[in-house]
Each structure stands twice: as C-alpha cells, then as structure tokens.
Protein backbone atom coordinates (compact mmCIF):
# COMPACT_ATOMS: atom_id res chain seq x y z
CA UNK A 1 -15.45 16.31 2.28
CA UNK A 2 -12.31 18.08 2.24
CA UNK A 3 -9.28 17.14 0.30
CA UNK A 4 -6.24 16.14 2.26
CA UNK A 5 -4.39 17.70 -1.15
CA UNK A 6 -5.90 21.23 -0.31
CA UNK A 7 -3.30 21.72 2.24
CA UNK A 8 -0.66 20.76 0.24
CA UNK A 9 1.28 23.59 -0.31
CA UNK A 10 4.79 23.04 -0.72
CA UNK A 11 6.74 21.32 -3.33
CA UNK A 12 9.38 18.50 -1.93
CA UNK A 13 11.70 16.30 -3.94
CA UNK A 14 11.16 12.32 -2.67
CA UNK A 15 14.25 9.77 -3.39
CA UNK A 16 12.55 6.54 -3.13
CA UNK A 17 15.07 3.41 -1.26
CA UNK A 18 15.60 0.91 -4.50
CA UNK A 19 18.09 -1.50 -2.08
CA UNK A 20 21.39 -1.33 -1.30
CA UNK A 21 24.88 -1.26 -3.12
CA UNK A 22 27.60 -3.86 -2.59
CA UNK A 23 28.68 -1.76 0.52
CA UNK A 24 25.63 -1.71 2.18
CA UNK A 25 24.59 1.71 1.35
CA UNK A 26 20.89 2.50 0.38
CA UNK A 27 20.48 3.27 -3.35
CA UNK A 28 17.92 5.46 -4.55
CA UNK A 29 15.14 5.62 -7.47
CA UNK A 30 15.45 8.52 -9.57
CA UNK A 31 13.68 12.10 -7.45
CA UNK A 32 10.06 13.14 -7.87
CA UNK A 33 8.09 16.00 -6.37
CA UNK A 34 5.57 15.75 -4.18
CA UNK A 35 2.90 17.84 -2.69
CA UNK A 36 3.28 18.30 1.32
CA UNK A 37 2.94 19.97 3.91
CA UNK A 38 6.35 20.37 5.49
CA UNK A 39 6.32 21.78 9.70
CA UNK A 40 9.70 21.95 11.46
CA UNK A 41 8.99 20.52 14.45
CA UNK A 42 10.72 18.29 16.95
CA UNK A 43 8.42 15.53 17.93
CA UNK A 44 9.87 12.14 20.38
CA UNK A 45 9.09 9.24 18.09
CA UNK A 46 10.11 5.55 18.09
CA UNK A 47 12.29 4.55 15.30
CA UNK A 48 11.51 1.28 13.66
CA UNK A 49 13.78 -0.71 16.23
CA UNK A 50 12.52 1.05 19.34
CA UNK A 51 15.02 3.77 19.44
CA UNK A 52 13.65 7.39 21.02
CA UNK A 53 14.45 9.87 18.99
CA UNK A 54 13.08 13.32 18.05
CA UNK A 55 12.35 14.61 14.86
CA UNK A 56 13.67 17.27 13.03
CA UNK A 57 10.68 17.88 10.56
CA UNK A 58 7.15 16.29 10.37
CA UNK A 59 5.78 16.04 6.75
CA UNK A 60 2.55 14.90 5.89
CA UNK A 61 1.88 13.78 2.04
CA UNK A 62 -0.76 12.18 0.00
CA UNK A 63 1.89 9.81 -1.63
CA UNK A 64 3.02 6.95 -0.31
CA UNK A 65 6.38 7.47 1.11
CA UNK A 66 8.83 4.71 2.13
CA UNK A 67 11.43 4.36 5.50
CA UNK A 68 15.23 5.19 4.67
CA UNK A 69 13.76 7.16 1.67
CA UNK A 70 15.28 11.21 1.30
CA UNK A 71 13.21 14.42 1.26
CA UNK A 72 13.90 17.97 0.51
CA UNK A 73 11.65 20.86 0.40
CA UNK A 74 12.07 22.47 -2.42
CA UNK A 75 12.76 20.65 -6.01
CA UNK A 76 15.93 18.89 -7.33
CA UNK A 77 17.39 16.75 -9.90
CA UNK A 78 20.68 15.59 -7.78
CA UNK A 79 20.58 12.08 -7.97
CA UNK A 80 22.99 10.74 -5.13
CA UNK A 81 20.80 12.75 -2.08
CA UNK A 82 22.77 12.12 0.65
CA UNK A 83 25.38 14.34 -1.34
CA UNK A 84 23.01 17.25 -1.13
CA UNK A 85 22.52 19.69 1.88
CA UNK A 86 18.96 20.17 3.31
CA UNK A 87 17.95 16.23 2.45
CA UNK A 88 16.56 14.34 5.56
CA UNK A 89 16.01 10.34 5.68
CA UNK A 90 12.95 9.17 6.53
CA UNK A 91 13.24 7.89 10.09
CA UNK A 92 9.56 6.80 10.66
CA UNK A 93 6.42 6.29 8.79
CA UNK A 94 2.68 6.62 9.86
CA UNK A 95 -0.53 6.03 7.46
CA UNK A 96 -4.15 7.14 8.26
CA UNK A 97 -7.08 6.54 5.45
CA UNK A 98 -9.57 8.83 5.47
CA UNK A 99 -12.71 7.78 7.03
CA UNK A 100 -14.01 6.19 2.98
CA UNK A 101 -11.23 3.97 2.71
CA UNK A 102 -10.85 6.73 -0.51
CA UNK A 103 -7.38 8.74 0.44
CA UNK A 104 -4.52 7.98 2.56
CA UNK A 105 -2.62 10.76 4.47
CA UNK A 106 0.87 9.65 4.86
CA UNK A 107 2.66 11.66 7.83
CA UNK A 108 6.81 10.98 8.65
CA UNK A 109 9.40 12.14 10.60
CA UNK A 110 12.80 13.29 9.64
C-alpha cells in the first residue's frame, strides 16, 4: 500500500481556530508544521454556506485540519497569522479514508 505521507513534501505552518475574541475575531492555537502537499490551483468550490468561490491553493495533508484555520507554506512562529503575509484561511474542508479505514487524507481549499 502506499503511504499518503510519501508525497508529502513540503513543510506548512497550521494555526488551528481556538474560538473567538470578545470582537468576534477567530483566535488561534499556537502554529505547528505539517507535512503537505501544497498545488496553486484555482478550483470553484462551495463554501460552507453555499457560496461559489474559487480557490487560491489546494492542500492535501495527513493531519486533520479545521475550517477558518490559517496555513502557510513554509515554517513560522508568528502567532497572530492574519498579521503575516502569505497565510490563507481555510475556506473548505474535504476528508477521504483510505480504503482500511487506517489513514485519512485531508484535502482544503484556500
């Protein structure tokens, strides 16, 4: 069986959603890397709510990943990400085990 993990060559830095402050504005968990693999590519999606929209970036993961959360490729310690240029929120979220129930590919658009 081949690893989904094989083709994880890049490094990105994930800023999990925690909630939100007392203006409404998501907070964020402190950053991790992650393993992905990171294509620009525009792709029409359906936001959450229904919305078309088009992607700026598909990146497909082995860790979970959550909806509002940031990415960047490449690695950082910022904590506030919105502050920093290059971060994109995640705008949708798609999960696909593998065909053992074993590993779950996580794939989401920017």
């Amino acid at each position: 069986m081949i690893s989904y993990a094989r083709n994880m060559r890049e490094v990105a830095t994930y800023w999990a959603p925690t909630g939100a402050d007392e203006f409404g504005q998501v907070t964020f968990a402190t950053p991790v890397e992650v393993r992905v693999r990171w294509e620009r590519l525009a792709v029409l999606f359906r936001t959450g709510d229904g919305v078309e929209t088009s992607s700026t970036a598909v990146v497909y993961c082995t860790t979970p990943l959550a909806l509002e959360g940031q990415l960047l490729l490449g690695t950082s310690a910022g904590a506030d990400p919105t502050a920093l240029p290059g971060t994109f929120e995640i705008r949708q979220v798609a999960e696909s085990p593998d065909l053992k129930q074993a590993r779950q590919l996580t794939k989401v658009y920017l």
